[in-house]
Protein backbone atom coordinates (compact mmCIF):
# COMPACT_ATOMS: atom_id res chain seq x y z
CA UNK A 1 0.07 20.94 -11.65
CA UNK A 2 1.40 19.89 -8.50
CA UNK A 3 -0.99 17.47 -7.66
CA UNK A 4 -1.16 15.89 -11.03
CA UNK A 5 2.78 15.46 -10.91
CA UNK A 6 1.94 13.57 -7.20
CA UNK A 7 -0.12 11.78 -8.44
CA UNK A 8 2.14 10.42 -11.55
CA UNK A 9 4.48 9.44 -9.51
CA UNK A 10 2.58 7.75 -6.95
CA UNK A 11 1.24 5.73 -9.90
CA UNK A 12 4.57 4.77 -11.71
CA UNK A 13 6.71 4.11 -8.31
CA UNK A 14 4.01 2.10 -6.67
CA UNK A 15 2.99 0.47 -9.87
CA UNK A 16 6.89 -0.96 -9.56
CA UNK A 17 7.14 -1.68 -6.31
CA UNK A 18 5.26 -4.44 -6.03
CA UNK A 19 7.50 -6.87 -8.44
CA UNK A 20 10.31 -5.54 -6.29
CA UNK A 21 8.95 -6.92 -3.49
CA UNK A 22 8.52 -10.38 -4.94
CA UNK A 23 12.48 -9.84 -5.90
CA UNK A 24 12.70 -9.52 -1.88
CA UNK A 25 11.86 -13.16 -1.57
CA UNK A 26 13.38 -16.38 -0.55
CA UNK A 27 17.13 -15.44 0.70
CA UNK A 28 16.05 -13.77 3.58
CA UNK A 29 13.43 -14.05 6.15
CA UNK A 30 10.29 -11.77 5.25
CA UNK A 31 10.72 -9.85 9.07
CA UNK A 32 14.06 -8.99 8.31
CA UNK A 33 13.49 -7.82 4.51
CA UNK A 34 11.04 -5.28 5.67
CA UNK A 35 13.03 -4.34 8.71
CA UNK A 36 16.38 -3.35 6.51
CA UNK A 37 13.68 -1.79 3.68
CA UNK A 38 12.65 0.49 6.47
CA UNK A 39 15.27 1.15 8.18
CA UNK A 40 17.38 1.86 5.36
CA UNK A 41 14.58 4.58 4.18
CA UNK A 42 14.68 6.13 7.92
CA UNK A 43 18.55 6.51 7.35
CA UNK A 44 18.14 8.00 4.43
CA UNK A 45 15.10 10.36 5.00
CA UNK A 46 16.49 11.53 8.33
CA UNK A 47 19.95 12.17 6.97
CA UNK A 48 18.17 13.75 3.92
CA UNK A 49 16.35 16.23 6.14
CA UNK A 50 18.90 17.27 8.80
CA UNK A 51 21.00 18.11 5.71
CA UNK A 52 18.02 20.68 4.11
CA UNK A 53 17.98 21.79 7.81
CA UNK A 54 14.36 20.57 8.61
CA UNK A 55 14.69 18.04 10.94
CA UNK A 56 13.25 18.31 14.22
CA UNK A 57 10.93 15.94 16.03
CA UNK A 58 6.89 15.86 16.01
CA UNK A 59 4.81 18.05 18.03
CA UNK A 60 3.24 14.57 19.31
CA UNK A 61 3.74 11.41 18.72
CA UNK A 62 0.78 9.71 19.33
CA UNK A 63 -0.38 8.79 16.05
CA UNK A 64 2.77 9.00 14.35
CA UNK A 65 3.72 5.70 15.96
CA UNK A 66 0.18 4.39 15.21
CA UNK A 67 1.32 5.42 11.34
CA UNK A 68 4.25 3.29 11.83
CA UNK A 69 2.78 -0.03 12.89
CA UNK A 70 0.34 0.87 10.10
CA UNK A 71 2.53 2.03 7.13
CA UNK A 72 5.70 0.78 7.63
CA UNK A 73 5.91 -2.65 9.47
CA UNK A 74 2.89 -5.09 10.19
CA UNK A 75 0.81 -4.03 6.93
CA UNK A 76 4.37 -4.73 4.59
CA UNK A 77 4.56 -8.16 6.27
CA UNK A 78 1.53 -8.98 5.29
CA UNK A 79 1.90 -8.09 1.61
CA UNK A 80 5.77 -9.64 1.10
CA UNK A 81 4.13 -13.06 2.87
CA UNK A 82 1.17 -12.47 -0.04
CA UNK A 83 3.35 -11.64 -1.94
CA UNK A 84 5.45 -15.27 -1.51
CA UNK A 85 1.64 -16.94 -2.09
CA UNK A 86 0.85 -15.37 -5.85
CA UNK A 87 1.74 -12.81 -8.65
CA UNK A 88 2.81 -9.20 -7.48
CA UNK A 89 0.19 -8.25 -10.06
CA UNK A 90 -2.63 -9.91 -8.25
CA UNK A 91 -1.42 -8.62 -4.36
CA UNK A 92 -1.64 -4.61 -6.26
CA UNK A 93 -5.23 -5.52 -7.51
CA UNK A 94 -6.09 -6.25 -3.66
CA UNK A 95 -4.28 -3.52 -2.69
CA UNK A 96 -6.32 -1.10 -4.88
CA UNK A 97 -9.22 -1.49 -3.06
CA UNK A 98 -8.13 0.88 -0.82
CA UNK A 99 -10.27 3.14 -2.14
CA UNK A 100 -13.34 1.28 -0.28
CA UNK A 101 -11.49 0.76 3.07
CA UNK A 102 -11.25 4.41 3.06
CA UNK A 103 -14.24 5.76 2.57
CA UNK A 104 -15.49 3.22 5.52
CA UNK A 105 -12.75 4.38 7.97
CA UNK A 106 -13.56 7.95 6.98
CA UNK A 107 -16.94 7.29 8.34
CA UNK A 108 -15.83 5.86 11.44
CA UNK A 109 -12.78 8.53 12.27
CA UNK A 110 -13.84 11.55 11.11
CA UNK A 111 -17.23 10.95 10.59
CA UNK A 112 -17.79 11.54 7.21
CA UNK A 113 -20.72 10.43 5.29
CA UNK A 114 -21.24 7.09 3.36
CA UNK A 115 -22.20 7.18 -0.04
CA UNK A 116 -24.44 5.37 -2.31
CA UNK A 117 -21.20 4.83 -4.29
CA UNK A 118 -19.38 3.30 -1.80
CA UNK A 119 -21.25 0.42 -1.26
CA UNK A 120 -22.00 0.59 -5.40
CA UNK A 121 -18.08 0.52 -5.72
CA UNK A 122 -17.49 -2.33 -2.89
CA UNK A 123 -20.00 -4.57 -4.45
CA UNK A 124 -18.48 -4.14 -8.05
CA UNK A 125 -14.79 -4.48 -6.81
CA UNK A 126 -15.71 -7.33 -4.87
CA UNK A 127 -17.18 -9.47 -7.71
CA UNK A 128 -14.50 -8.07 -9.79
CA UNK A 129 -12.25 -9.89 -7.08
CA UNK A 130 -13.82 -13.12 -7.14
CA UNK A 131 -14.08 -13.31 -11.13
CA UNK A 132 -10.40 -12.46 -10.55
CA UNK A 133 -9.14 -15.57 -8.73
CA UNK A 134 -12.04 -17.41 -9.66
CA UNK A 135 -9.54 -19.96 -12.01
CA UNK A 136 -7.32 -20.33 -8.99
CA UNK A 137 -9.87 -21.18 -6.54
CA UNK A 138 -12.33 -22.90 -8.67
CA UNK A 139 -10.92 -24.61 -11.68
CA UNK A 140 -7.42 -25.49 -10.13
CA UNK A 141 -7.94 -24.96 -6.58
CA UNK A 142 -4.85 -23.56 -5.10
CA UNK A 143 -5.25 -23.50 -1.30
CA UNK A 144 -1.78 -20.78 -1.58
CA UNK A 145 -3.70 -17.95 -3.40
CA UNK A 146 -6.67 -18.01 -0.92
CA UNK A 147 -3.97 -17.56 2.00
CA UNK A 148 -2.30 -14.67 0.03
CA UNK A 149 -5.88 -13.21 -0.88
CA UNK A 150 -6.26 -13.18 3.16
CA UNK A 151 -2.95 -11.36 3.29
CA UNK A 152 -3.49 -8.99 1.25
CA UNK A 153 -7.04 -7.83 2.38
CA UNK A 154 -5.69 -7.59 6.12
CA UNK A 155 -2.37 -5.20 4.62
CA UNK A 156 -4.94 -3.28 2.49
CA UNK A 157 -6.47 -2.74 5.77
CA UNK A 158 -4.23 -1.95 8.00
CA UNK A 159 -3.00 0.49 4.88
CA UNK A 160 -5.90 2.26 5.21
CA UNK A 161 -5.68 2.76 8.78
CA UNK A 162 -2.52 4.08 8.40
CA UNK A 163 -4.15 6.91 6.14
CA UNK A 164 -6.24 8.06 8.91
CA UNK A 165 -3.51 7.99 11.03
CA UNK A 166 -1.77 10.10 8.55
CA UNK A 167 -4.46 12.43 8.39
CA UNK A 168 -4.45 12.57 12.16
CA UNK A 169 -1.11 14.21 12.16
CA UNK A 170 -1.82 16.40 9.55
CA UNK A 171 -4.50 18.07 11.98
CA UNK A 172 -2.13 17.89 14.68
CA UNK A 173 0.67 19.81 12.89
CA UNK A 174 2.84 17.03 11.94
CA UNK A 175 3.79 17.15 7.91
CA UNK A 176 3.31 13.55 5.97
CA UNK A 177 7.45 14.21 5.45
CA UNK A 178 8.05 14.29 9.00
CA UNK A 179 5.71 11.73 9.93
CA UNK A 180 7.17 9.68 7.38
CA UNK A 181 10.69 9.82 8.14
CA UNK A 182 10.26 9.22 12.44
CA UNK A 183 7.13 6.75 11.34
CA UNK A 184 9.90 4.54 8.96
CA UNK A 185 12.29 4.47 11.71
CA UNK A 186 9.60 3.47 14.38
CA UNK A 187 8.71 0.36 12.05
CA UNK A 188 12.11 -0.69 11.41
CA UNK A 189 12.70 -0.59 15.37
CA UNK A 190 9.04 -2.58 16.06
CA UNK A 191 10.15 -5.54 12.77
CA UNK A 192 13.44 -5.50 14.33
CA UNK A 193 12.14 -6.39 18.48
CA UNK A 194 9.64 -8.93 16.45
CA UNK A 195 12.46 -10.44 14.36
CA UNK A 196 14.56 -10.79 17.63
CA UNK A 197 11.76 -12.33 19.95
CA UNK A 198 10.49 -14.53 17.14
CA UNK A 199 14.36 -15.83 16.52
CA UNK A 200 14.62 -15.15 13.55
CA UNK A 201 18.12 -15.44 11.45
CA UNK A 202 19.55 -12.31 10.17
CA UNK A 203 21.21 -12.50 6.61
CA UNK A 204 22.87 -10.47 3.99
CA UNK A 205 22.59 -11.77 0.42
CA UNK A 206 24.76 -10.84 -2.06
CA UNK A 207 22.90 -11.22 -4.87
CA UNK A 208 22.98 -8.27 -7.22
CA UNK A 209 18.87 -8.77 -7.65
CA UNK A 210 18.22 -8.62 -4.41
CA UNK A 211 20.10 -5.72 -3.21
CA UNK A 212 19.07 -3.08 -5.67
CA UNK A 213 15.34 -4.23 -5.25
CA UNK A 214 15.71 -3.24 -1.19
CA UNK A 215 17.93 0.08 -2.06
CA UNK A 216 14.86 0.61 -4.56
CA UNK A 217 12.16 -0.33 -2.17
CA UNK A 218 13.76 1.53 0.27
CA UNK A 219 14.51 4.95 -1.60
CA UNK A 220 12.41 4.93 -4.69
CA UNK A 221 9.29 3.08 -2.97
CA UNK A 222 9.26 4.09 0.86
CA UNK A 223 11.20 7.57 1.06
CA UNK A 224 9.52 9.14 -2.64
CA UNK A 225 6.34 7.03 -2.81
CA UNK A 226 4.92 7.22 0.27
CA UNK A 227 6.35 11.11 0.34
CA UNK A 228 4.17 11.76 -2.54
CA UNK A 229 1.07 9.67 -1.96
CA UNK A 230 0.88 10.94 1.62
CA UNK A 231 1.22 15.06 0.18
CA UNK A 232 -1.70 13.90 -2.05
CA UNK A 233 -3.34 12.57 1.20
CA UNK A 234 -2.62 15.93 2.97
CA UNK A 235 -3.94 18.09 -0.06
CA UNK A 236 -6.58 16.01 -1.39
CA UNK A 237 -7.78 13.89 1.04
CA UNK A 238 -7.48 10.43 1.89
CA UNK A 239 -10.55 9.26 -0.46
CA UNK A 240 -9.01 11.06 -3.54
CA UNK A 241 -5.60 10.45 -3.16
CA UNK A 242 -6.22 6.90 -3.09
CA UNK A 243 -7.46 7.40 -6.36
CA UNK A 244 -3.69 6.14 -7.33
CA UNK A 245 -4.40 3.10 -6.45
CA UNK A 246 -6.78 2.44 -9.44
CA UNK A 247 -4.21 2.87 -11.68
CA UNK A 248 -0.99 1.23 -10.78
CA UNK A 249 -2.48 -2.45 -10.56
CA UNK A 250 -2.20 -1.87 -14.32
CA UNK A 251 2.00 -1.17 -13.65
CA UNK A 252 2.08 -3.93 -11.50
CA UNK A 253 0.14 -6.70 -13.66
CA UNK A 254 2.05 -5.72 -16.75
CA UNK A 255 5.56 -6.23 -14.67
CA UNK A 256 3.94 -9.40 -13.49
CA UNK A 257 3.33 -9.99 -16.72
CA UNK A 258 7.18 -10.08 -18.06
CA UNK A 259 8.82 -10.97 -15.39
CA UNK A 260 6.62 -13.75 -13.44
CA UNK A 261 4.67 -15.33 -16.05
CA UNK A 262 1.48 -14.54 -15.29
CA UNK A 263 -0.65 -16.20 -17.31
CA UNK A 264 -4.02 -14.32 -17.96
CA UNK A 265 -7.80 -15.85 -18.47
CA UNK A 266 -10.65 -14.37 -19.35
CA UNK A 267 -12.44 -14.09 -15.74
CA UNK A 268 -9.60 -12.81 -14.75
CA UNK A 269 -9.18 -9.89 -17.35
CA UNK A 270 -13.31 -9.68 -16.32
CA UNK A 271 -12.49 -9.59 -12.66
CA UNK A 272 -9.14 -6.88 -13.09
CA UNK A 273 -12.29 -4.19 -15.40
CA UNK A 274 -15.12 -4.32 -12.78
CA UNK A 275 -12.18 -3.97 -9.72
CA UNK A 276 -11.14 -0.83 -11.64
CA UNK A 277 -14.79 0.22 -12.26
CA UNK A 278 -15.46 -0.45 -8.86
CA UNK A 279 -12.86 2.13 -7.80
CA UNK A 280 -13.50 4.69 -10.58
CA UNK A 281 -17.31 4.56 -9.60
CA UNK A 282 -15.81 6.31 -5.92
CA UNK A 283 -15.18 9.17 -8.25
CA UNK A 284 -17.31 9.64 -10.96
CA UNK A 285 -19.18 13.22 -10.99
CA UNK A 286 -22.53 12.63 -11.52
CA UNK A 287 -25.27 14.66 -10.11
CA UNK A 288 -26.81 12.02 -8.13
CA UNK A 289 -24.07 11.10 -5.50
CA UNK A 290 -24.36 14.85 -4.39
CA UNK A 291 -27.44 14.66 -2.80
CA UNK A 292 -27.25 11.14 -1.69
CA UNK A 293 -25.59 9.36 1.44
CA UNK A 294 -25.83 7.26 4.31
CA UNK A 295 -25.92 9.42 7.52
């Protein structure tokens, strides 16, 4: 019951997030919107635990700073500047893919075996991608939506590398809360020496839009999501838990959807079935993949 209430909410909060995130835009510079996201979650996540009286520091550090420049800085820059390129919807189609990235880092960190279905489910997802953008990059080329595709692949990747990182800690001792909560405050102090080397201006909007999308980000999205997806990681495994990602692409492209104007096509609604068959194929039970693999 646990994990199926883990994995709900992974689904719903992340499904949200990403139109959030496209609220984040424009008034303030991308470095800065990700550093007050993050550091507002490390406030809140370190004040949350020294109040339950669990707060104390990793057993090592190592790879819970790896985490943060993962998790909670560099890969979020890349998907708010994707993010400013095309629909939410589209960036959280991207973003489910890291199913595949996964399963290949799996391989190379822990040495886990490659399955048939994982290059299966990379080849479908991939020409689910291109039937995807294929309006945007074919019949009305739009040079912005191959820059944000590139965006988005190189946060889905880093993401991933974050879950091994996560994983990492795990087998070190550190819980996904703990690493969480130092990791969050790690990446708000690495966006914040970028933003001030790079010059950029810090700003405060007071719009009413944008400030409930960071204290939503921040809380809801950062502090609960990546609490529960990261238990799932812990219990499940990195490959399964990402299983969540399948699903909230649908969230995301239906709050595209009302609030962006996405305008669907057929190749697209093509592209959006064999990208979730390509993920669902990681985990279908069929006799075959168990005595099958890539060594």
């Amino acid at each position: 019951m646990i994990n199926y209430l883990l994995f709900a909410a992974t689904v719903f909060i992340w499904g949200t997030t990403w139109i959030a995130i496209a609220w984040q835009l424009g008034p303030v510079d991308v470095i800065v919107s990700v550093f007050y996201r993050f550091a507002l979650a490390c406030v809140v996540f370190l004040v949350g635990l020294a109040l339950l009286g669990r707060l104390k520091l990793p057993a090592q550090w190592r790879f819970v700073v790896l985490q943060a420049l993962c998790l909670f800085s560099f890969n979020f820059l890349c998907f708010y500047h994707a993010t400013s390129l095309m629909p939410s919807g589209l960036v959280s189609v991207i973003f489910s893919l890291a199913t595949i990235f996964n399963a290949g880092n799996s391989r190379i960190f822990f040495g886990e075996k490659v399955k048939p279905r994982t290059v299966l489910a990379g080849f479908t997802g991939a020409t689910g991608l291109v039937l995807l953008f294929w309006h945007d990059l074919t019949v009305s080329f739009d040079a912005d939506v191959l820059q944000g595709i590139g965006w988005a692949t190189a946060g889905t990747l880093m993401f991933s590398l974050g879950n091994m990182m996560s994983r990492k800690n795990s087998q070190h001792g550190v819980s996904p809360i703990l690493a969480n909560a130092w990791g969050m405050g790690i990446g708000a102090l690495v966006l914040l020496t970028v933003a001030i080397f790079s010059g950029v201006p810090f700003s405060w909007p007071s719009t009413p839009t944008y400030i409930w999308s960071l204290v939503y980000l921040a809380v809801i999205g950062s502090v609960i999501g990546f609490s529960t997806y990261l238990l799932m990681v812990a219990r499940l495994g990195s490959d399964r838990a990402a299983y969540a990602t399948v699903l909230f692409p649908v969230v995301a492209l239906l709050m595209s959807t009302l609030f962006e104007g996405y305008e669907w096509h057929a190749t697209a609604l093509a592209g959006i079935a064999l990208t979730i068959a390509g993920n669902l194929i990681m985990f279908a039970k069929l006799p075959m993949w168990r005595t099958l693999s890539f060594r």
